[in-house]
N, C-alpha and C. Protein backbone atom coordinates (compact mmCIF):
# COMPACT_ATOMS: atom_id res chain seq x y z
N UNK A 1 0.84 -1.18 0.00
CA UNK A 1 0.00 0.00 0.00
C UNK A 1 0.88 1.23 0.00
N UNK A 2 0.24 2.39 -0.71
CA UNK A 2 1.18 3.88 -0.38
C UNK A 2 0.28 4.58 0.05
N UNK A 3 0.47 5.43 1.19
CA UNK A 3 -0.41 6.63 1.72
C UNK A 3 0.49 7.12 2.38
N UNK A 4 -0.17 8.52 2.52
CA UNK A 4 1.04 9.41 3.32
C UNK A 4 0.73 9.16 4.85
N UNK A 5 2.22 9.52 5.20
CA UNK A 5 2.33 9.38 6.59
C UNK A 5 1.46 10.82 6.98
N UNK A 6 1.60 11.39 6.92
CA UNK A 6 0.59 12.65 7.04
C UNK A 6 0.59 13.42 6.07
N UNK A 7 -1.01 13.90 6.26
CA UNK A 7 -1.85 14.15 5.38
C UNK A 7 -1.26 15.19 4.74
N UNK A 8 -1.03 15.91 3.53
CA UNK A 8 -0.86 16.59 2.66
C UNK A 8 0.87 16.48 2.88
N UNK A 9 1.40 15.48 3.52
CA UNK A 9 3.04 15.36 2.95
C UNK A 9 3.23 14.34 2.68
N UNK A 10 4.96 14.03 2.22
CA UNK A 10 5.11 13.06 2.19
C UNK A 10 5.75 12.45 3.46
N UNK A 11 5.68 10.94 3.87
CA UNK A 11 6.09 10.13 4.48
C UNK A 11 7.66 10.54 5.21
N UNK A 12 7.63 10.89 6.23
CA UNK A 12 9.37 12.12 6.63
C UNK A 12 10.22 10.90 7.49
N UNK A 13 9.48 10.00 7.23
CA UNK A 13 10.55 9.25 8.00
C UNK A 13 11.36 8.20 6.91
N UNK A 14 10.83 8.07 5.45
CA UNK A 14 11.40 7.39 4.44
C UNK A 14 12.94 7.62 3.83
N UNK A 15 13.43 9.06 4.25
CA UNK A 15 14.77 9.28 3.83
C UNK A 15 15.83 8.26 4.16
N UNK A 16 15.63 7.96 5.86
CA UNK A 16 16.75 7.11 6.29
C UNK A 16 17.31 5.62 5.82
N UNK A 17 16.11 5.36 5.47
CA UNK A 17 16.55 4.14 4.93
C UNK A 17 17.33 4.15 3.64
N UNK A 18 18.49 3.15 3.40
CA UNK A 18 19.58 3.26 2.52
C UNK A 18 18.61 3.14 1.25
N UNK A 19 18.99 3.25 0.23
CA UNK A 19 18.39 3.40 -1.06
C UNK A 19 18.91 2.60 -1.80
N UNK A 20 20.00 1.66 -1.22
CA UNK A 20 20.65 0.49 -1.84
C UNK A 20 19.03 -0.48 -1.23
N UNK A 21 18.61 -0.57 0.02
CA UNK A 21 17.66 -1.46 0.60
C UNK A 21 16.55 -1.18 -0.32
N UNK A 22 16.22 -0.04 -0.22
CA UNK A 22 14.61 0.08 -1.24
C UNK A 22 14.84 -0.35 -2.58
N UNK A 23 16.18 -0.30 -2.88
CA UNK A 23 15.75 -1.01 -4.40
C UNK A 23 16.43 -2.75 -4.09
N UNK A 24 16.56 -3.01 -3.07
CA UNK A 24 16.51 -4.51 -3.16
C UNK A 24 15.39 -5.29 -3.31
N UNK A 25 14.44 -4.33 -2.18
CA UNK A 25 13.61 -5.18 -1.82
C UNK A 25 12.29 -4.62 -2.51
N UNK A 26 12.14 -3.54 -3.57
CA UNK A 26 11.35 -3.00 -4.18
C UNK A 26 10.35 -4.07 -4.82
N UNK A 27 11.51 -5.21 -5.36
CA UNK A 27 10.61 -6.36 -6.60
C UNK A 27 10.10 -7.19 -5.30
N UNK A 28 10.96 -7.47 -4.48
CA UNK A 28 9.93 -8.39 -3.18
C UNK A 28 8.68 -7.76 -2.83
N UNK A 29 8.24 -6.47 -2.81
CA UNK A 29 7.20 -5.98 -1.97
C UNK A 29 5.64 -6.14 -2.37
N UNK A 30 5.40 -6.90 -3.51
CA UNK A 30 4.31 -7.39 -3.58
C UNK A 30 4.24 -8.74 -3.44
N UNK A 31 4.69 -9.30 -3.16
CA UNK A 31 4.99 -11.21 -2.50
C UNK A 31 5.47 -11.00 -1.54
N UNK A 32 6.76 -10.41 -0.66
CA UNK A 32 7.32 -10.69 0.10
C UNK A 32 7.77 -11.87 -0.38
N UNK A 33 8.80 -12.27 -0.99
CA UNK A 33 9.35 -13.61 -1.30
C UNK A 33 10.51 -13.95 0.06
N UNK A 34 10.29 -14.51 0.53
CA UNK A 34 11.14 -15.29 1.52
C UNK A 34 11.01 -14.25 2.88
N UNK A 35 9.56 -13.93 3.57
CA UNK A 35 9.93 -12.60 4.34
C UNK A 35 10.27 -13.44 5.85
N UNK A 36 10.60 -12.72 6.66
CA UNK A 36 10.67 -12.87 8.17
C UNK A 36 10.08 -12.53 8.75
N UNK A 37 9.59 -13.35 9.86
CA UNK A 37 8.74 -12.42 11.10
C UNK A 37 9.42 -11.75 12.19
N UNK A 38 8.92 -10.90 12.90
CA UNK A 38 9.77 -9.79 13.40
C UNK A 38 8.24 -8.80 14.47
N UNK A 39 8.98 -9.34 15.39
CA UNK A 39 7.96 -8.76 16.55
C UNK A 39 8.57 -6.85 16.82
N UNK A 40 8.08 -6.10 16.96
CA UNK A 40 8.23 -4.63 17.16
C UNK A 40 7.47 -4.42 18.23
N UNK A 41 7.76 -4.26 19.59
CA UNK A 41 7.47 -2.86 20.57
C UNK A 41 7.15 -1.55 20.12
N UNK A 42 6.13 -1.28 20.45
CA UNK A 42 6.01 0.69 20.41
C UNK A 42 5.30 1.26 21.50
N UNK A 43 5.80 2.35 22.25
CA UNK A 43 5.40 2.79 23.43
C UNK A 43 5.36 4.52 23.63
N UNK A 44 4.43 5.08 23.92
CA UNK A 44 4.56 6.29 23.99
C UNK A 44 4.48 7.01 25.31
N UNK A 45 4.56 7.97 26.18
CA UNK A 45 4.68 8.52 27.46
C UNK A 45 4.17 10.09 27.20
N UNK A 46 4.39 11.06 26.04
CA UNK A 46 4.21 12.31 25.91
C UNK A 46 3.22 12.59 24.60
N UNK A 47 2.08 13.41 25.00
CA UNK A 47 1.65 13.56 23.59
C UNK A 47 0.43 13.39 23.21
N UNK A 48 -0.41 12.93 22.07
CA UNK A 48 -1.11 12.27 22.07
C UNK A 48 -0.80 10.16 21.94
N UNK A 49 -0.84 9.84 23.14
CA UNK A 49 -0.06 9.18 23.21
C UNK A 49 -0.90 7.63 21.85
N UNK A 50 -2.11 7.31 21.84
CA UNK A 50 -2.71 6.75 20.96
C UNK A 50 -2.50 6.88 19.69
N UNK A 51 -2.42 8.36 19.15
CA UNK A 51 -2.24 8.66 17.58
C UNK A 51 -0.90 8.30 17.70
N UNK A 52 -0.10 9.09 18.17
CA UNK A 52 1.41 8.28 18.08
C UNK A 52 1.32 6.85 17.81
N UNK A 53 1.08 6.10 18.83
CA UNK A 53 1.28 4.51 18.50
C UNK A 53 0.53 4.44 17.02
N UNK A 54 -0.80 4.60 16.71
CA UNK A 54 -0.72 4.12 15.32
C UNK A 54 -0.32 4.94 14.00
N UNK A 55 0.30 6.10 14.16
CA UNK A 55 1.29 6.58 13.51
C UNK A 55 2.13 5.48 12.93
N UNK A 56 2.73 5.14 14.13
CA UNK A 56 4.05 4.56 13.73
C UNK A 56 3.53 2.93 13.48
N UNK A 57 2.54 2.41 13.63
CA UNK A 57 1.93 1.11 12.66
C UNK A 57 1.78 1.47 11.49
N UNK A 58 1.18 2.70 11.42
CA UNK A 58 1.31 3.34 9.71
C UNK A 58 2.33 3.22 8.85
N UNK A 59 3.83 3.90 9.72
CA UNK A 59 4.77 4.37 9.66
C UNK A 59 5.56 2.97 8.85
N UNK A 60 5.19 1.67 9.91
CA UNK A 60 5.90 0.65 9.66
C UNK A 60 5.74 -0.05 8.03
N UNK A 61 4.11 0.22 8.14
CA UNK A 61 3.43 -0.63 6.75
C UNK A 61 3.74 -0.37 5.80
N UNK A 62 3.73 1.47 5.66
CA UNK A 62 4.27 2.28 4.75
C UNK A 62 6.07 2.00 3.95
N UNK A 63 6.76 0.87 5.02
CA UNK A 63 8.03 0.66 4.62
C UNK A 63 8.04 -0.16 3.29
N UNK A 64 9.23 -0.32 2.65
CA UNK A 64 9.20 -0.56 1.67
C UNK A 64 9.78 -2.42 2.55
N UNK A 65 9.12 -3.44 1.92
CA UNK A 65 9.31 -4.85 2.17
C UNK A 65 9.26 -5.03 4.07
N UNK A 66 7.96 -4.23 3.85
CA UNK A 66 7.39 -4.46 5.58
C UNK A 66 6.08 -4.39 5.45
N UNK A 67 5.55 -5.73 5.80
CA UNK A 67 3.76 -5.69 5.80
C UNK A 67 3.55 -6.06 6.86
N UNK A 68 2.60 -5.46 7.86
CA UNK A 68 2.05 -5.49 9.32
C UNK A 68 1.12 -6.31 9.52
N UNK A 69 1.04 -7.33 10.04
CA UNK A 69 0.19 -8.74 10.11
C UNK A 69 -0.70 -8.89 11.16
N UNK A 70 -0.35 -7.59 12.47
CA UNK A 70 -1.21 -7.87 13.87
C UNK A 70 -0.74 -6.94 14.40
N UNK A 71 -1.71 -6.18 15.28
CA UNK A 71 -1.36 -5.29 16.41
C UNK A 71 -2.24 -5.91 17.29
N UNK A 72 -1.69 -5.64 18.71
CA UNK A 72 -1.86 -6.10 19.74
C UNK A 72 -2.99 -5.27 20.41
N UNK A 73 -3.84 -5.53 21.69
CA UNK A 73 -4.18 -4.80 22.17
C UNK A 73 -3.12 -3.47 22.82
N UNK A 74 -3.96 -2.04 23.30
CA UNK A 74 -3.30 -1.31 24.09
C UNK A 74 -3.13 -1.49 25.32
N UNK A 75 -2.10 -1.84 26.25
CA UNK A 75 -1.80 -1.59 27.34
C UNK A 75 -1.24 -0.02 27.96
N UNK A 76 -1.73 0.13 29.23
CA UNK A 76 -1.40 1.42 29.66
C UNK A 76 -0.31 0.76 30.79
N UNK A 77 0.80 1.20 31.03
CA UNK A 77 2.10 1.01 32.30
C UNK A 77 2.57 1.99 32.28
N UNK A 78 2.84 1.81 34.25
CA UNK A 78 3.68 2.47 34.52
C UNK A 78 5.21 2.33 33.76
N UNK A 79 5.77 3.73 33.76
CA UNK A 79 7.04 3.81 33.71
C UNK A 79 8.06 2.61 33.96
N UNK A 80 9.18 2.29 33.22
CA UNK A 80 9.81 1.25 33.63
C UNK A 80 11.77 1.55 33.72
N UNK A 81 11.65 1.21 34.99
CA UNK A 81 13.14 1.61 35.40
C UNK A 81 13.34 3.12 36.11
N UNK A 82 12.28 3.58 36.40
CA UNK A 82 12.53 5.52 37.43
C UNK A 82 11.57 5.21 38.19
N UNK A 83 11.75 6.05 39.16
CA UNK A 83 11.06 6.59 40.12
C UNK A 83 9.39 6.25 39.70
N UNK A 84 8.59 6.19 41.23
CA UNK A 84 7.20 6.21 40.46
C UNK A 84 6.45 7.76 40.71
N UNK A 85 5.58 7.81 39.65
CA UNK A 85 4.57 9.23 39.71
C UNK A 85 6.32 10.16 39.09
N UNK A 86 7.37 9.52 38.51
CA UNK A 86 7.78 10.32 38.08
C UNK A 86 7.92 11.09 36.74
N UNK A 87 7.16 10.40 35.96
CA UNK A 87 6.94 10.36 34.39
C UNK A 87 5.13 10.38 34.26
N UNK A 88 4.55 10.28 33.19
CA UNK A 88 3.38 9.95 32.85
C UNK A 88 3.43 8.59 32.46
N UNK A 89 2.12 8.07 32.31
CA UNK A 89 1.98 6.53 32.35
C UNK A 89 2.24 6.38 30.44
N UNK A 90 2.60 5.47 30.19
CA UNK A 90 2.92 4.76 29.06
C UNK A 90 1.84 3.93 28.36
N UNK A 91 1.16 4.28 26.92
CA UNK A 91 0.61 2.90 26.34
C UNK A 91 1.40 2.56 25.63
N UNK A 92 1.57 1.25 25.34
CA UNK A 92 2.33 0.43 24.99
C UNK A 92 1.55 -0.76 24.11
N UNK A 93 1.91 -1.49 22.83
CA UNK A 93 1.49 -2.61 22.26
C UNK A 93 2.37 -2.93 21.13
N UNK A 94 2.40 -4.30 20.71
CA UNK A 94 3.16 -4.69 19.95
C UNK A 94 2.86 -5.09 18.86
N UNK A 95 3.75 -5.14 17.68
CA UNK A 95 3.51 -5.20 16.47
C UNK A 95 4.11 -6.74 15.93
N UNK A 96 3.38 -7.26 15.07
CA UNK A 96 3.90 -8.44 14.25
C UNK A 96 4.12 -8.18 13.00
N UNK A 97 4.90 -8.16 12.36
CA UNK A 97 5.14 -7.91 10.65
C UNK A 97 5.95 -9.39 9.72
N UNK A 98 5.79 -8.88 8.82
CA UNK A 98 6.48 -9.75 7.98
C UNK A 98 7.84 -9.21 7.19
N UNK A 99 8.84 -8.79 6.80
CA UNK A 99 9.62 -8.44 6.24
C UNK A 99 10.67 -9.04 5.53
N UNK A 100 11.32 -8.39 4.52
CA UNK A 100 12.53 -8.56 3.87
C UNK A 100 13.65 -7.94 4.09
N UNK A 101 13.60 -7.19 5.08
CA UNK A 101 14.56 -6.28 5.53
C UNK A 101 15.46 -6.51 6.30
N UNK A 102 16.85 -6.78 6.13
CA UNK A 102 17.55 -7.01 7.43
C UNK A 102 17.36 -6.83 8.51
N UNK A 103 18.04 -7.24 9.72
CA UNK A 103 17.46 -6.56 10.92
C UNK A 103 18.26 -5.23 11.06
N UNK A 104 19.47 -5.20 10.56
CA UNK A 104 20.03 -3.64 10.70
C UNK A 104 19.26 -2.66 10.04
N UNK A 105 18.65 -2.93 9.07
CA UNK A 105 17.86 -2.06 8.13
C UNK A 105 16.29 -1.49 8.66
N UNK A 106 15.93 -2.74 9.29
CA UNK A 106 14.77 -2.54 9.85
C UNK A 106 14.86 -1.98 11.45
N UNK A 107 16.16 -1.94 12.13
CA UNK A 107 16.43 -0.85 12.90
C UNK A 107 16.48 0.50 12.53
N UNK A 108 17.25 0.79 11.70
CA UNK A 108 17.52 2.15 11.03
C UNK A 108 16.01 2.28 10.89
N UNK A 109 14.87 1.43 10.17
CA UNK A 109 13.68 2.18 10.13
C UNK A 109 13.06 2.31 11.50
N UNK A 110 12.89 1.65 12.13
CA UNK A 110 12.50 2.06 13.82
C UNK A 110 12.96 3.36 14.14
N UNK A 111 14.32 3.80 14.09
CA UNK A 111 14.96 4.98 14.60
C UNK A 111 14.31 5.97 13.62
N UNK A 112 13.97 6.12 12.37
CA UNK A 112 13.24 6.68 11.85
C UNK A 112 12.22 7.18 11.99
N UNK A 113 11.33 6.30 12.29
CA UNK A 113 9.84 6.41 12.56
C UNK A 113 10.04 7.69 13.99
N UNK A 114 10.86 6.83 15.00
CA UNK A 114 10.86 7.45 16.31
C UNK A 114 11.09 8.77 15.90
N UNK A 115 11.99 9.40 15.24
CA UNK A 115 12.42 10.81 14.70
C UNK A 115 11.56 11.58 14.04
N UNK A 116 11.03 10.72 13.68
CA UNK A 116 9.63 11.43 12.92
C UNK A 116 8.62 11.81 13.73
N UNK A 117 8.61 11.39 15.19
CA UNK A 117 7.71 11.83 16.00
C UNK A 117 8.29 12.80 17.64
N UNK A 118 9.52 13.17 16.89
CA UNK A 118 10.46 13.49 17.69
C UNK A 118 10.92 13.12 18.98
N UNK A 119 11.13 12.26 18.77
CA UNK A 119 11.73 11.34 19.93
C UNK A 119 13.08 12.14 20.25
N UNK A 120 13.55 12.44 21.76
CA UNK A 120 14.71 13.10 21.95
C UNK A 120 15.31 11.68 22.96
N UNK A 121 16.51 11.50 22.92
CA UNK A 121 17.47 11.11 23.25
C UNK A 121 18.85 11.13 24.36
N UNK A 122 17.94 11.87 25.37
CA UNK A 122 18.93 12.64 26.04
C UNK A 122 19.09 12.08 27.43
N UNK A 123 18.54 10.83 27.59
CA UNK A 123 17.98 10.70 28.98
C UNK A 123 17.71 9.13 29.03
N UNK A 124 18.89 8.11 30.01
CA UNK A 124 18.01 6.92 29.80
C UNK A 124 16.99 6.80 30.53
N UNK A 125 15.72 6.01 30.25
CA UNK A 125 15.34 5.61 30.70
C UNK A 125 13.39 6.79 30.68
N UNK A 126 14.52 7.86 30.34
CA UNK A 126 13.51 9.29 29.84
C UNK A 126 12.06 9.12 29.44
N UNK A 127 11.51 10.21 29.12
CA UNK A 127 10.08 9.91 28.54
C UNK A 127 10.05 10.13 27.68
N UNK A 128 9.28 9.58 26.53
CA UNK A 128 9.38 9.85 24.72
C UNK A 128 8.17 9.89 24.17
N UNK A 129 8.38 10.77 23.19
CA UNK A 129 7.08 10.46 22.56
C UNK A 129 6.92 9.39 21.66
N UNK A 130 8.02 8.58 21.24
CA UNK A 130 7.51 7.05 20.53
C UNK A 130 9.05 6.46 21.02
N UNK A 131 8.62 5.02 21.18
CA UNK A 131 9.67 4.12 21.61
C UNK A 131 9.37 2.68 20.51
N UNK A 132 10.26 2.80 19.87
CA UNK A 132 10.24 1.68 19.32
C UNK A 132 11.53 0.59 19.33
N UNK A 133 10.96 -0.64 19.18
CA UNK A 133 12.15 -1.48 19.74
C UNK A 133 11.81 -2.94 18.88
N UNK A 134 12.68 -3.10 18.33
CA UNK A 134 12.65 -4.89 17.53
C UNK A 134 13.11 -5.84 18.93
N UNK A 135 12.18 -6.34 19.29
CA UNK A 135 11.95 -7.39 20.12
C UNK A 135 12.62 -8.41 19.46
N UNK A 136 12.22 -9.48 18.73
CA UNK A 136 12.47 -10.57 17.81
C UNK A 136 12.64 -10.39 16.23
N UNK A 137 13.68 -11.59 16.05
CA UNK A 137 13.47 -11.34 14.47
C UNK A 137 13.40 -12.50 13.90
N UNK A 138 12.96 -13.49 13.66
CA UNK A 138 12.37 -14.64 13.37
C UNK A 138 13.65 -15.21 14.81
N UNK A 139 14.32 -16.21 14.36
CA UNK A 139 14.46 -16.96 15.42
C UNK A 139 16.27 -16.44 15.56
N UNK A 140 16.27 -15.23 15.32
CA UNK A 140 18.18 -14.52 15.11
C UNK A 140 18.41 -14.65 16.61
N UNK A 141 19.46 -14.71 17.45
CA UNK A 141 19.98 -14.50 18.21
C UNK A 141 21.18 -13.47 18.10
N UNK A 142 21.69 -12.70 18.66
CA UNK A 142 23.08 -11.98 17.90
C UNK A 142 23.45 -11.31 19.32
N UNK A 143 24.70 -10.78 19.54
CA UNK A 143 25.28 -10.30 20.78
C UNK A 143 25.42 -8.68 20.06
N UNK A 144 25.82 -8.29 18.85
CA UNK A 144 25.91 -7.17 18.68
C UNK A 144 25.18 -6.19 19.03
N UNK A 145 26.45 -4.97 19.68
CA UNK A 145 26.03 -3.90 20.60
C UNK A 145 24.94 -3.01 19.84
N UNK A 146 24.93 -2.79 18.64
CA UNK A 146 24.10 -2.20 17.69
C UNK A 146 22.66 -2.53 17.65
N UNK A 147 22.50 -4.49 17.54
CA UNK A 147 21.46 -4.49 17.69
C UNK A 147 21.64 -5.85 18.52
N UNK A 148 21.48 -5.98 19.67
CA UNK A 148 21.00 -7.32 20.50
C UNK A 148 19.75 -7.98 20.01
N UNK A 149 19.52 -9.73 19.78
CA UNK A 149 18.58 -10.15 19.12
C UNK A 149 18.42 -11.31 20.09
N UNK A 150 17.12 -11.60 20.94
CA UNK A 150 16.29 -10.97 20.79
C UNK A 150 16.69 -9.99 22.03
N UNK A 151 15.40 -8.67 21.93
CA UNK A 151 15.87 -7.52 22.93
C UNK A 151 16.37 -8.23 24.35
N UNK A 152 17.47 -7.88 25.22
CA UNK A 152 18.18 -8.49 26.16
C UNK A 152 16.67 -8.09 27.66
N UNK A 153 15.87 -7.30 27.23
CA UNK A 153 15.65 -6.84 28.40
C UNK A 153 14.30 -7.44 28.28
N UNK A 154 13.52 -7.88 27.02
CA UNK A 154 11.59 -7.99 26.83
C UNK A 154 11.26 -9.59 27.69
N UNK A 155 12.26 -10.13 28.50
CA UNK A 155 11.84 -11.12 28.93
C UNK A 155 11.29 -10.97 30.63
N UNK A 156 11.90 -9.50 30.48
CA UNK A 156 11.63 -8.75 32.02
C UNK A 156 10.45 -7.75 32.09
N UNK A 157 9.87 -7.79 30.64
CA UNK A 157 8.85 -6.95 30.30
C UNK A 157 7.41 -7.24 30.25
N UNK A 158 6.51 -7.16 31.66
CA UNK A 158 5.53 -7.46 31.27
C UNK A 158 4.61 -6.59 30.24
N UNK A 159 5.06 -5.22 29.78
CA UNK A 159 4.83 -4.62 28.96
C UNK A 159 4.81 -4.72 27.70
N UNK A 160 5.81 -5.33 27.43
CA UNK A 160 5.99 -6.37 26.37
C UNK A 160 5.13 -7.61 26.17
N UNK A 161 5.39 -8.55 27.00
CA UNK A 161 5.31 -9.94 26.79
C UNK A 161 3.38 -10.22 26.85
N UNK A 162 2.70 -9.27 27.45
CA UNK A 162 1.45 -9.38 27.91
C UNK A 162 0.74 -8.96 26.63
N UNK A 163 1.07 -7.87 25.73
CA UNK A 163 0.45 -7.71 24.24
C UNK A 163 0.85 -8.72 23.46
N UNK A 164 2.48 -8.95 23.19
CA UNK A 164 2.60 -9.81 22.57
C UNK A 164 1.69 -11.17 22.63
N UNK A 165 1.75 -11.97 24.15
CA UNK A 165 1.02 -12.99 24.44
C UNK A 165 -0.56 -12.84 23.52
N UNK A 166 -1.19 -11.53 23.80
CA UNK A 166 -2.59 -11.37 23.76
C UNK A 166 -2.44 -11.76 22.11
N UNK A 167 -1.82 -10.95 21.27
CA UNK A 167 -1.71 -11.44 19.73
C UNK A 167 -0.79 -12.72 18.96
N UNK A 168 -0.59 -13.32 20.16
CA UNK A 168 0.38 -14.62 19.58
C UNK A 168 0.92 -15.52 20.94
N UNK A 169 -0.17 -16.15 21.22
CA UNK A 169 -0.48 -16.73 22.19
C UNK A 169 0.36 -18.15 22.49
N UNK A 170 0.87 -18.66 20.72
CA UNK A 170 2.08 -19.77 21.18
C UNK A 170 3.55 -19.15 20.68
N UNK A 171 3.53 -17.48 21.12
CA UNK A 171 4.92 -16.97 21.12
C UNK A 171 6.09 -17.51 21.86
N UNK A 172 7.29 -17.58 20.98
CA UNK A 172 8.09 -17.86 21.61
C UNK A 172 9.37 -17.08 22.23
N UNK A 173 10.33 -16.68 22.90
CA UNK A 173 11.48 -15.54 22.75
C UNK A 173 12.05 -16.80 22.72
N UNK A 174 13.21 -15.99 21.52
CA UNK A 174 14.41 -17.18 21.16
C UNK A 174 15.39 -16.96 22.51
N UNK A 175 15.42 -18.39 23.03
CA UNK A 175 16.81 -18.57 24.05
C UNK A 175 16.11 -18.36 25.07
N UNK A 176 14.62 -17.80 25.47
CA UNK A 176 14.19 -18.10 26.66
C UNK A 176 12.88 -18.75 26.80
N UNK A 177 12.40 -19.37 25.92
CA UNK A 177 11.39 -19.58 26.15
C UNK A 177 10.06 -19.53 25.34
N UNK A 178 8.94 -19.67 26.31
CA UNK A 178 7.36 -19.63 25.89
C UNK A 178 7.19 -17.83 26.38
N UNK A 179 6.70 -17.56 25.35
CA UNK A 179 6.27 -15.87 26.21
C UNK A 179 5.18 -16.39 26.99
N UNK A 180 4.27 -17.00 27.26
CA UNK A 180 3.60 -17.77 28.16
C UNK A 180 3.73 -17.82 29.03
N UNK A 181 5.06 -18.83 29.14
CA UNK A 181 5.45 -19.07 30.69
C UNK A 181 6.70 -17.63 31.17
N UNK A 182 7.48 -16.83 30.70
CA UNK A 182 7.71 -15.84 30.93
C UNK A 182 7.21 -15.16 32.01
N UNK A 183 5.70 -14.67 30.98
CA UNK A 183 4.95 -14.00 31.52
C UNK A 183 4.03 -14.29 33.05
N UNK A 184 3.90 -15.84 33.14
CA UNK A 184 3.62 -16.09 34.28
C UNK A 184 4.50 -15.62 35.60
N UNK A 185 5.77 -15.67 35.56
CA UNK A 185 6.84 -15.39 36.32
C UNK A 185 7.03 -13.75 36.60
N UNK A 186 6.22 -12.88 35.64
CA UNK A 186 6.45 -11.60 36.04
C UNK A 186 5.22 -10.73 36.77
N UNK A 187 5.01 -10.28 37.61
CA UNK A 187 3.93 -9.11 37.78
C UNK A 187 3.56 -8.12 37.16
N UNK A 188 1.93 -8.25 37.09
CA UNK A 188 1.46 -7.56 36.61
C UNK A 188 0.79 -6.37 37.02
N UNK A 189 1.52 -5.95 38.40
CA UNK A 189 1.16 -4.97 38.96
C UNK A 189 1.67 -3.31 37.95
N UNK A 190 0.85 -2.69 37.59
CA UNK A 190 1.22 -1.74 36.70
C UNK A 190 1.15 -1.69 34.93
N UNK A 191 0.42 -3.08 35.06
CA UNK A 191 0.51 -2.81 32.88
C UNK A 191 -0.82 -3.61 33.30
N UNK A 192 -2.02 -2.16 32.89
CA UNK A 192 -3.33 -2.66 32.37
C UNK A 192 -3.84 -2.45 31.69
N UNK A 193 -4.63 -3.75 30.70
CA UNK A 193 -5.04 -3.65 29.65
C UNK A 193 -6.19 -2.71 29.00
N UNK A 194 -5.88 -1.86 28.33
CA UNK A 194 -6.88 -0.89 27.84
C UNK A 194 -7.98 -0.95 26.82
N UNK A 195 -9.33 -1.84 27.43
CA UNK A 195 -10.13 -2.35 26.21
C UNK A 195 -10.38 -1.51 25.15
N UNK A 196 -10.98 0.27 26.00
CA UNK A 196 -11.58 1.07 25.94
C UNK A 196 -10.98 1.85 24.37
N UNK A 197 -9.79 1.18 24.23
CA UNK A 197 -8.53 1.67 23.15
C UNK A 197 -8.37 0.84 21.62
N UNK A 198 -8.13 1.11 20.67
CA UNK A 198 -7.77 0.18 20.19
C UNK A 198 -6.82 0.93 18.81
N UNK A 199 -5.90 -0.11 18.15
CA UNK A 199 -5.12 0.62 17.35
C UNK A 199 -5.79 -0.07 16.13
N UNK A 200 -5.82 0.45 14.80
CA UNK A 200 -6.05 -0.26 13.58
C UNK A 200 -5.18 -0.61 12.83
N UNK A 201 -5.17 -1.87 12.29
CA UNK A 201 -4.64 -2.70 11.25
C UNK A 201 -4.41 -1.82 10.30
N UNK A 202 -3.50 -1.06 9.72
CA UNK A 202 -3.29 -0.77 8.14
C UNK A 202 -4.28 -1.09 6.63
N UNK A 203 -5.09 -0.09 6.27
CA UNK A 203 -5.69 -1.12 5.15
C UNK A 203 -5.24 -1.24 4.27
């Protein structure tokens, strides 16, 4: 599909990606011939925090050899890793796609998207207006500092693991497990599910 990322422009987060990638994967993008699955985090804290999140489902579909297969329900959580009542609360849900895109490539588009909604950088752990994060990438494992596979930290995430679960219920994280049983092991004090919400599928 092509539509603009917003309305009367074009798509501002499409520059970053290399232009060696868009014309690789240009002839794949109506088959996806050989794609990968690839779980994506997105979380917002500032803003309108809902349009953000499906912004950046937009954002994703809109990629060139990236088709979006499931969004998760919205969860609302607390902050993770500061102080409490020290930030605003977070919705959070996760994305399933299909792609042809490396995983370095399909980082560079994450960092994209986030920039496009001005995400600042100045602060770990900070508040943002979009957080995006490649969780999994079919079954990659990798130690590189650039991109850790799968994320070192989403097995500690019930923020994570509780959308994911809700849209892929015999998920697995490579090297640890059932997100299932994960998720049994973590509390769920602070990430509740937001019926009242919902993000849309890409048409």
């Amino acid at each position: 599909m092509t539509r603009p990322f917003l309305q009367g422009q074009s798509d501002p987060t499409v520059q970053p990606v290399p232009v060696s990638v868009v014309q690789q994967v240009d002839a794949a993008d109506t088959t996806l011939s050989n794609p990968k699955w690839a779980v994506i985090s997105i979380g917002s804290n500032l803003g309108n925090r809902l349009e953000t999140l499906q912004g950046a489902v937009d954002a994703l579909e809109d990629t060139p050899g990236v088709r979006v297969k499931a969004v998760s329900p919205v969860y609302e959580t607390e902050p993770w890793g500061v102080a409490p009542d020290s930030q605003p609360s977070y919705f959070n849900a996760v994305v399933l796609l299909k792609t042809t895109l490396p995983p370095s490539s399909l980082l560079e588009r994450a960092h994209a998207v986030e920039e496009a909604f001005n995400r600042v950088r100045d602060e770990r752990w900070g508040p943002r207006t979009l957080d995006v994060d490649i969780v999994a990438y079919a079954g990659v494992t990798s130690d590189d500092p650039q991109l850790t596979l799968p994320h070192p930290r989403a097995h500690e995430r019930a923020f994570v693991l509780a959308p994911w679960h809700d849209v892929d219920p015999q998920a697995q994280l490579p090297g640890r497990g059932t997100v299932a049983d994960l998720l049994a092991t973590l509390t769920h004090e602070g990430v509740e599910a937001r019926g009242d919400l919902e993000l849309r599928l890409p048409e």
